[in-house]
Protein backbone atom coordinates (compact mmCIF):
# COMPACT_ATOMS: atom_id res chain seq x y z
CA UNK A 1 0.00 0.00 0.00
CA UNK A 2 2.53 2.77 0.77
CA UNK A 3 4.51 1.54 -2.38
CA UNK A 4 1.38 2.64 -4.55
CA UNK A 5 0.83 5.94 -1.69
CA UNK A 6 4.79 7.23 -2.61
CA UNK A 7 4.50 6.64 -6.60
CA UNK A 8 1.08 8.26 -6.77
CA UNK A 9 2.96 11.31 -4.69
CA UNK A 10 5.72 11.91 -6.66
CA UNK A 11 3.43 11.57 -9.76
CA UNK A 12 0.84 14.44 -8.31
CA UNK A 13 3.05 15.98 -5.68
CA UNK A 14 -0.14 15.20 -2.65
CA UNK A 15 0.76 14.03 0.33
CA UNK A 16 -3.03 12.74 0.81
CA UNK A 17 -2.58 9.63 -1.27
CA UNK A 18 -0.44 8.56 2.37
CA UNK A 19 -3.74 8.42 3.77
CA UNK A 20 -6.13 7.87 1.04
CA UNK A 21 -4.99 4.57 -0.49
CA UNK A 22 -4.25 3.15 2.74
CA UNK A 23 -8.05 3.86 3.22
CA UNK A 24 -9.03 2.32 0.01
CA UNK A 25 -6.98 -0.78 0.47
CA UNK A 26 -8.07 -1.98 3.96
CA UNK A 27 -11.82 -0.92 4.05
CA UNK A 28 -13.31 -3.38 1.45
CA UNK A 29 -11.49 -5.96 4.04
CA UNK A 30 -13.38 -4.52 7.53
CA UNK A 31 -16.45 -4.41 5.56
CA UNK A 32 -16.20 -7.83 4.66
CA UNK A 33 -15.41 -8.80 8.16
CA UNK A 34 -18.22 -7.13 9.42
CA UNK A 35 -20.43 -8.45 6.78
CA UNK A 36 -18.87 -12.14 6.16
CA UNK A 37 -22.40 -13.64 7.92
CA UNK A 38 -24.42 -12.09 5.80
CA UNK A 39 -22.98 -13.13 2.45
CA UNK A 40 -23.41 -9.96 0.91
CA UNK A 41 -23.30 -10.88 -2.77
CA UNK A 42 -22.84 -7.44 -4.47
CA UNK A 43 -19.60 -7.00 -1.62
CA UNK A 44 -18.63 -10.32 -2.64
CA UNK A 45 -18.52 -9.79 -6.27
CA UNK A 46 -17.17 -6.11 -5.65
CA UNK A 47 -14.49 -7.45 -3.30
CA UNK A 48 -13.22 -10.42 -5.90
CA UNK A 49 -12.54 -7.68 -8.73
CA UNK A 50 -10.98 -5.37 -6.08
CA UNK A 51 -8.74 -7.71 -5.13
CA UNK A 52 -7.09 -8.46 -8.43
CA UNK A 53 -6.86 -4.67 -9.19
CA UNK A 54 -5.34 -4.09 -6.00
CA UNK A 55 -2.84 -7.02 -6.67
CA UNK A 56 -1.96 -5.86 -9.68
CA UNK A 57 -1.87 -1.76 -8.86
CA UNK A 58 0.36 -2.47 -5.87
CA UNK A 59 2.78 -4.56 -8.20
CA UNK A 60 2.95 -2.06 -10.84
CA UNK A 61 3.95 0.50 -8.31
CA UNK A 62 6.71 -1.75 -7.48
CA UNK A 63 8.28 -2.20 -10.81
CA UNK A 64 7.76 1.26 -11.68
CA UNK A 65 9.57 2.61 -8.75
CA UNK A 66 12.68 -0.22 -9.09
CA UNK A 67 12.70 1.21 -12.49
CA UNK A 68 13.23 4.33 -11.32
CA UNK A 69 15.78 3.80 -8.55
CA UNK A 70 17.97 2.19 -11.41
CA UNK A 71 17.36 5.35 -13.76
CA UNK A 72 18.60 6.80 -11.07
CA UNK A 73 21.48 5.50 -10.33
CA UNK A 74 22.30 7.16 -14.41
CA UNK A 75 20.60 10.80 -13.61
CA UNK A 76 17.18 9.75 -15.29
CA UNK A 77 14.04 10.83 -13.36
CA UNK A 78 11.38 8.64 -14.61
CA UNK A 79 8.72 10.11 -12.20
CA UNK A 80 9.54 13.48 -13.22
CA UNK A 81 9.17 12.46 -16.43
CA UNK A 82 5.75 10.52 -16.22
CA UNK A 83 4.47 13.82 -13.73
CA UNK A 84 4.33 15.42 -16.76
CA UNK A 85 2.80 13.39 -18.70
CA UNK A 86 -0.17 12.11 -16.36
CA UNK A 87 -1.98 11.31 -19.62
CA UNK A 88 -0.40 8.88 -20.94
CA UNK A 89 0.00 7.41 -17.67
CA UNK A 90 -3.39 6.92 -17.17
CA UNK A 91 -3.56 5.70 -20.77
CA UNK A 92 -1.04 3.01 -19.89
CA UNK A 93 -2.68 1.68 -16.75
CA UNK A 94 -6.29 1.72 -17.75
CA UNK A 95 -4.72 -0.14 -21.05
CA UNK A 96 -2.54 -2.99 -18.88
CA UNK A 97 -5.30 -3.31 -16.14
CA UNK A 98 -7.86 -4.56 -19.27
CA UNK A 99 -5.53 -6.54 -20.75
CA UNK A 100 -4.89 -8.17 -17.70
CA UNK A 101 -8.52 -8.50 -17.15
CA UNK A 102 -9.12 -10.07 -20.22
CA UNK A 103 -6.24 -12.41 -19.71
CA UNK A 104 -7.02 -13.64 -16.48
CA UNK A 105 -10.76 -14.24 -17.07
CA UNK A 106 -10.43 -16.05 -19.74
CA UNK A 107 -8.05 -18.24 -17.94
CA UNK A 108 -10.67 -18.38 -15.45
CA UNK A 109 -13.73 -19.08 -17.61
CA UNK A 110 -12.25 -21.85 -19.97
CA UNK A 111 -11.37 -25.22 -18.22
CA UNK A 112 -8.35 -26.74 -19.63
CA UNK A 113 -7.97 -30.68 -19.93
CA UNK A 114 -5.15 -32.51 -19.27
CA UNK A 115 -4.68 -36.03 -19.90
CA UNK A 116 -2.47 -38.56 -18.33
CA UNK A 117 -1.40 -42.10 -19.14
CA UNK A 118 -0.72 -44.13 -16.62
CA UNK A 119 2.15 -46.63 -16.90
CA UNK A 120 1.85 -49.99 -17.23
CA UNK A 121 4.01 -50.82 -14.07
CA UNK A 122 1.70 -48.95 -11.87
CA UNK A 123 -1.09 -51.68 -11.99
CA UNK A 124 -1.21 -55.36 -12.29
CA UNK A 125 -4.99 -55.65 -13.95
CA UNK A 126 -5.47 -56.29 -17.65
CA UNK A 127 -8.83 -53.89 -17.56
CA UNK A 128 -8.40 -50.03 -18.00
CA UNK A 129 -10.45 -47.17 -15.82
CA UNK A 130 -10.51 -43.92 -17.01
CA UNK A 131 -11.38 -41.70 -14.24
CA UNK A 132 -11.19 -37.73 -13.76
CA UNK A 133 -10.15 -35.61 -10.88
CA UNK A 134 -11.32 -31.89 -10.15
CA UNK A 135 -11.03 -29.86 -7.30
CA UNK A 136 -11.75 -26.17 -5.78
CA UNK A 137 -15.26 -25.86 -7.63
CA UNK A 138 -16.56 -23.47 -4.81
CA UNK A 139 -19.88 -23.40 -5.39
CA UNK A 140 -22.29 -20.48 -3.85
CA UNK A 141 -24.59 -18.18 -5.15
CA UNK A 142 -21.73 -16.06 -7.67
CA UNK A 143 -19.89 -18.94 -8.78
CA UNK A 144 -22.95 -21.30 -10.10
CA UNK A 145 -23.61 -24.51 -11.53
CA UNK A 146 -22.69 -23.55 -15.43
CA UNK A 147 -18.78 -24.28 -14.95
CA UNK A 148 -19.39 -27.94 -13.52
CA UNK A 149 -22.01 -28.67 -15.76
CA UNK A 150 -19.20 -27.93 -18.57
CA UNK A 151 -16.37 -30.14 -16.94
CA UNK A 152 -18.83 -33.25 -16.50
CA UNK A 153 -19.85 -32.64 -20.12
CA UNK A 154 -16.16 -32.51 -21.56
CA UNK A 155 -15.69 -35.64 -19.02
CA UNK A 156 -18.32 -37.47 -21.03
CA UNK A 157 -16.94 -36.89 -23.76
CA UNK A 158 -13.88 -38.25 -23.17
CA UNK A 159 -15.74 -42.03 -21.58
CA UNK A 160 -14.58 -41.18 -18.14
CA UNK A 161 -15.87 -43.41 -15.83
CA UNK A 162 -15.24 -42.19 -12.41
CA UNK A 163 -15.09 -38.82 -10.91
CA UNK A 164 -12.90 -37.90 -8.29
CA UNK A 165 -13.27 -34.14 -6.35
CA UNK A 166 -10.50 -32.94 -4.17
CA UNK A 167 -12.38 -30.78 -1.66
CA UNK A 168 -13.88 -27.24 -1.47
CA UNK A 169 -17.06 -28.39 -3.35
CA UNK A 170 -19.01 -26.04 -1.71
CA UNK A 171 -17.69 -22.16 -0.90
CA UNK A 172 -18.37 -22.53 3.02
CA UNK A 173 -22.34 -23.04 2.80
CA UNK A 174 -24.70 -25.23 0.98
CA UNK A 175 -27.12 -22.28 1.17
CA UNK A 176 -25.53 -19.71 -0.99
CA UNK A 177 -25.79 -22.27 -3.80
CA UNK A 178 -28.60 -21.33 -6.26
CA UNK A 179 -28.38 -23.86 -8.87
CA UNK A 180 -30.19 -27.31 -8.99
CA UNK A 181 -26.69 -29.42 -8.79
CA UNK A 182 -28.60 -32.69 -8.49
CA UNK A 183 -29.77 -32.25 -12.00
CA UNK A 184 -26.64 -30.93 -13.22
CA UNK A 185 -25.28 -34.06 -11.90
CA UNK A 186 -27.72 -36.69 -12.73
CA UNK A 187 -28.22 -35.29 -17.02
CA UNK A 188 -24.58 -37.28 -16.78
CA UNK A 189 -23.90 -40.56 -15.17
CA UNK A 190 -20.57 -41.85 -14.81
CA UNK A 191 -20.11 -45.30 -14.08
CA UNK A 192 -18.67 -45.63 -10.90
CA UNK A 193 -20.30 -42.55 -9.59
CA UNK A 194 -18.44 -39.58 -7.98
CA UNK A 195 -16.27 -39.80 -4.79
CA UNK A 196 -15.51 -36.81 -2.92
CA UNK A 197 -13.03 -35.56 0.10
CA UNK A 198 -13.93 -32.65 2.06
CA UNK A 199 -11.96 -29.48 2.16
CA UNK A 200 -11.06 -27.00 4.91
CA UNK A 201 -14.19 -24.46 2.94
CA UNK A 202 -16.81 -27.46 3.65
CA UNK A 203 -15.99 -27.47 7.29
CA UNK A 204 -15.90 -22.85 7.67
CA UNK A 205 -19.89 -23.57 6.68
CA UNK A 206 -20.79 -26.17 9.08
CA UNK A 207 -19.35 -29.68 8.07
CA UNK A 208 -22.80 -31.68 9.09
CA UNK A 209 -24.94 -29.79 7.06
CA UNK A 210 -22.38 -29.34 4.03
CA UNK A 211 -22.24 -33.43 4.32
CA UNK A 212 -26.25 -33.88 4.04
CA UNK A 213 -26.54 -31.72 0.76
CA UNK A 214 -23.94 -33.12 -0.95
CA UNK A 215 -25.06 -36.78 0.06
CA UNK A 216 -28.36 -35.75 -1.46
CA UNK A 217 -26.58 -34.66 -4.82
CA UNK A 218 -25.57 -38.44 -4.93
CA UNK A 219 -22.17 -37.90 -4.34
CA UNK A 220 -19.64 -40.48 -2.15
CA UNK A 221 -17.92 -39.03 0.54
CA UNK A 222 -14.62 -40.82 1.66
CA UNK A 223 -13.60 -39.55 5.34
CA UNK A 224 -10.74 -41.61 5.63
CA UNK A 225 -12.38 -44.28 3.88
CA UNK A 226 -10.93 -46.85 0.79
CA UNK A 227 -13.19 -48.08 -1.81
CA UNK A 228 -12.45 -50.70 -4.32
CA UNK A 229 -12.78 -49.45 -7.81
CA UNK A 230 -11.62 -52.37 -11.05
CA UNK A 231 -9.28 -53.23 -8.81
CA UNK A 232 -7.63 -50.05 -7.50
CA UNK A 233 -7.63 -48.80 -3.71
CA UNK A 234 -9.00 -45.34 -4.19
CA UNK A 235 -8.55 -43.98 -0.19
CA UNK A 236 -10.03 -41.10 0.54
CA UNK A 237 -8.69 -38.69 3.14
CA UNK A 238 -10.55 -36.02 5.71
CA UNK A 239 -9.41 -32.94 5.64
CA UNK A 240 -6.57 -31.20 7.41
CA UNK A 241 -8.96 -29.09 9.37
CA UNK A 242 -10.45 -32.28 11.21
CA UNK A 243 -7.49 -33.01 13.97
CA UNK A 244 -8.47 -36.26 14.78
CA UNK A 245 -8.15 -37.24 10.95
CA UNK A 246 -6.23 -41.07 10.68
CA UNK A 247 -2.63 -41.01 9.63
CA UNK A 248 -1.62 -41.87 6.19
CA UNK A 249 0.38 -44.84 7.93
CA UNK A 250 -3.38 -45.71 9.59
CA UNK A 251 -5.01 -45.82 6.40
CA UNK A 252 -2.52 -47.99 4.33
CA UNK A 253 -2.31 -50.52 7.35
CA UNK A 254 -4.55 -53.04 5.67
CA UNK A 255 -4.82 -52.11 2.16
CA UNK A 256 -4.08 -54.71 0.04
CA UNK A 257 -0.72 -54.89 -0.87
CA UNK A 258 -1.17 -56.10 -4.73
CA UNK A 259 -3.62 -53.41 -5.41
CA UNK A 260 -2.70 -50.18 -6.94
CA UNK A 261 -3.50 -47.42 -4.74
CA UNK A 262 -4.78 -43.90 -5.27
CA UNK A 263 -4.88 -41.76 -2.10
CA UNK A 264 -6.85 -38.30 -2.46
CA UNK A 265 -6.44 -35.13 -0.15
CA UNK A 266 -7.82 -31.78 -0.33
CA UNK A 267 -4.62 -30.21 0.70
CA UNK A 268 -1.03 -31.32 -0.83
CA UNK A 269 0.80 -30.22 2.65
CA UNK A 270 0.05 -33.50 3.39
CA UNK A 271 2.86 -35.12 1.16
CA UNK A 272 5.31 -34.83 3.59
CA UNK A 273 3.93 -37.92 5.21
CA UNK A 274 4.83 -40.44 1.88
CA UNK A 275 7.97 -41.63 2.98
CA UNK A 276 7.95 -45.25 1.90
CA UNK A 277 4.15 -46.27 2.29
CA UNK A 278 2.88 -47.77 -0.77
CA UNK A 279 1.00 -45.37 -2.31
CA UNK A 280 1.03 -45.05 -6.59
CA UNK A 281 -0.46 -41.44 -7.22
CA UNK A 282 -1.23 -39.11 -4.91
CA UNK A 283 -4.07 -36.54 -5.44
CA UNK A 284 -4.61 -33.12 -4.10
CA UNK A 285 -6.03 -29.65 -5.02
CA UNK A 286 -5.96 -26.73 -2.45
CA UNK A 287 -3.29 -24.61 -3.95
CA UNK A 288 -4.97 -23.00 -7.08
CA UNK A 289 -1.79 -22.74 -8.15
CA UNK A 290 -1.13 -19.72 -6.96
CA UNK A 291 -4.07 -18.26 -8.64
CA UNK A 292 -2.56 -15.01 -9.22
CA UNK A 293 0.90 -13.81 -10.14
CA UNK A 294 3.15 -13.49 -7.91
CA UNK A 295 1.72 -15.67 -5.31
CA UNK A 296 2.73 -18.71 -7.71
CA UNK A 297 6.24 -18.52 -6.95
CA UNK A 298 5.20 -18.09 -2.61
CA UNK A 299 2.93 -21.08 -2.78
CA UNK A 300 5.99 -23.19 -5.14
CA UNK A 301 7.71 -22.22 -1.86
CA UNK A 302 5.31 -23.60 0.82
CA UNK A 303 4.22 -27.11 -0.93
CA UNK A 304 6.62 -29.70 -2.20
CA UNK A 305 4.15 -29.68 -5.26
CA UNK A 306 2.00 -26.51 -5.72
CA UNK A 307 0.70 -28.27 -8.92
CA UNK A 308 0.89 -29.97 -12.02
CA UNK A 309 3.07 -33.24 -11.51
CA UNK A 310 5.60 -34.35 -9.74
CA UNK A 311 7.41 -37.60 -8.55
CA UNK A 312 8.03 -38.14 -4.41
CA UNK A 313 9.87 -40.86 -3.58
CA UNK A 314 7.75 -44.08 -5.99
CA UNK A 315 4.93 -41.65 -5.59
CA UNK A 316 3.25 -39.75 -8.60
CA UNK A 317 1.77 -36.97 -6.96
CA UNK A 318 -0.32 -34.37 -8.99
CA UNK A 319 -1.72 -30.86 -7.50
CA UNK A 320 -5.02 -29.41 -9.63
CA UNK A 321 -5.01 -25.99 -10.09
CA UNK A 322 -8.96 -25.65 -9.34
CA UNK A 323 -11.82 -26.03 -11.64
CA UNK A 324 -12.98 -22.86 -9.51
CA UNK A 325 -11.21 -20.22 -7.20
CA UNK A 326 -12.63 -18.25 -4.37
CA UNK A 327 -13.87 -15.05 -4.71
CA UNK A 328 -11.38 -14.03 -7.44
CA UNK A 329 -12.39 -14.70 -10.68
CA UNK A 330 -9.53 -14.00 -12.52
CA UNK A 331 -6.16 -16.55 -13.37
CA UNK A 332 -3.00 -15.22 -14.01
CA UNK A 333 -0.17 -17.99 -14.50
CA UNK A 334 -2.50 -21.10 -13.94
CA UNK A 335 -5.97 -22.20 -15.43
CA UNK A 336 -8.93 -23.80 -14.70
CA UNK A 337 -8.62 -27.62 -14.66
CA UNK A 338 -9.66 -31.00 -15.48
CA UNK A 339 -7.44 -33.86 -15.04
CA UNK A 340 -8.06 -37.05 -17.13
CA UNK A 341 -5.96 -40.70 -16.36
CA UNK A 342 -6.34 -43.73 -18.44
């Protein structure tokens, strides 16, 4: 904030933009606080675009005023420069702001699918399963059924045959949601149904409740449960946010040791536990990838895998980037996402 306060002075030579963007930046956050019980949607939506503008304001400032300090260092004063001419400065960041915004929406809107083979090695059954994992969809009132609807329909296109969902099916509540997801969900049937593990946004809305709506979509919960799918272990694993959640050591005690085994977790901190337990792939969301740029590289710090694919140990762990986000809905450096393994 006072990154964007000092370029905005030396642009227009006011010391109120100390105290006015500070203002600007921080209120739309206390008047979410103060309003998060009510889901205001109109604050909601206003909020989500603020927040990438802010993001993106804030980083401009940045680069503008490293630019400077280098210019600098050679006798050029860029701010001088750009102080007098506040047109075409404003031409420039209305321009970059809407190309962003196109960017990043689009990114947002249209779900990219990514298909895996599985090798041979990984399974010792002659029959194939073609199954599809999602996660993040965050439905509520704003973010509504149309995008799922899509990424079952591209699913079906493709013969999958399972569907797997990585958590944060729901954006806290099962109230805010608008759309009938039961139809949605029964125009296409996939032949071994859809599993599901909770997330840490299904438990902020009241975990009971969130559990009896999405039971009555006809969806599978697995809360540190295994099911036996064509002859793969699919275990499913609670989320993070219940403490009493079994350990992955727990849940592989009496799995059977010829079948190949696909654990699922909402949130990929959790591969710091696969050490040498027998586990084939390893499935989580959580991370959205960052979402925005920067916060790509920050999350590629805090997670081992932050998303796409990566090998742990004789583990092939892959991290979905969301088929949703929260709140934001813009992309910038990842996509929306189905994965698809044959």
């Amino acid at each position: 904030m006072l990154v964007a306060a000092y370029l905005f002075y030396r642009i227009y030579g006011s010391q109120w933009f100390f105290l006015l963007i500070p203002i600007l930046g921080f209120l739309p956050f206390v008047l979410f606080y103060f309003y998060r019980n009510k889901r205001s949607l109109s604050l909601e939506v206003f909020l989500g675009h603020y927040l990438f503008y802010l993001n993106y304001i804030i980083l401009g400032a940045l680069m503008i005023l490293s630019i400077a300090f280098i210019l600098k260092i050679f006798s050029i004063d860029i701010l001088k420069e750009i102080s007098y001419r506040k047109t075409v400065f404003h031409i420039f960041i209305v321009f970059s702001l809407g190309i962003l915004s196109i960017w990043g929406y689009r990114n947002f809107k249209n779900i990219d699918v990514e298909n895996y083979r599985i090798l041979s090695d990984l399974t010792q059954r002659k029959s194939a399963l073609k199954f599809a994992f999602i996660s993040d969809v965050y439905l509520n009132e704003k973010f509504d059924g149309s995008k799922l609807k899509e990424a079952f329909e591209k699913m079906k296109n493709q013969d999958v045959e399972l569907v797997l969902i990585g958590g944060d099916f729901l954006d806290n509540s099962y109230k805010s949601v608008r759309d009938d997801i039961k139809s949605i969900i029964d125009e296409t049937k996939f032949k071994h149904g859809i599993y599901l593990v909770l997330g840490n946004h299904e438990y902020y809305g009241g975990i009971d409740e969130n559990i009896k709506y999405i039971k009555s979509l006809g969806i599978n919960i697995l809360r540190d449960e295994a099911v036996k799918i064509e002859g793969i272990t699919i275990i499913g694993r609670d989320d993070r946010y219940n403490k009493k959640r079994k350990t992955l050591e727990e849940l592989l005690k009496n799995i059977d040791k010829s079948s190949s085994v696909i654990v699922v977790d909402h949130n990929p901190q959790s591969l710091k536990e696969l050490g040498n337990e027998k586990v084939d792939l390893y499935l989580s969301g959580h991370t959205h990838k960052g979402q925005l740029f920067p916060f790509n590289l920050i999350v590629d710090y805090m997670y081992e895998n932050s998303g796409g694919y990566k090998k742990i140990g004789n583990t092939h762990t892959y991290v979905s980037s969301g088929l949703g986000t929260w709140l934001i809905p813009y992309r910038i450096g990842s996509s929306s996402q189905i994965m698809i393994f044959d």
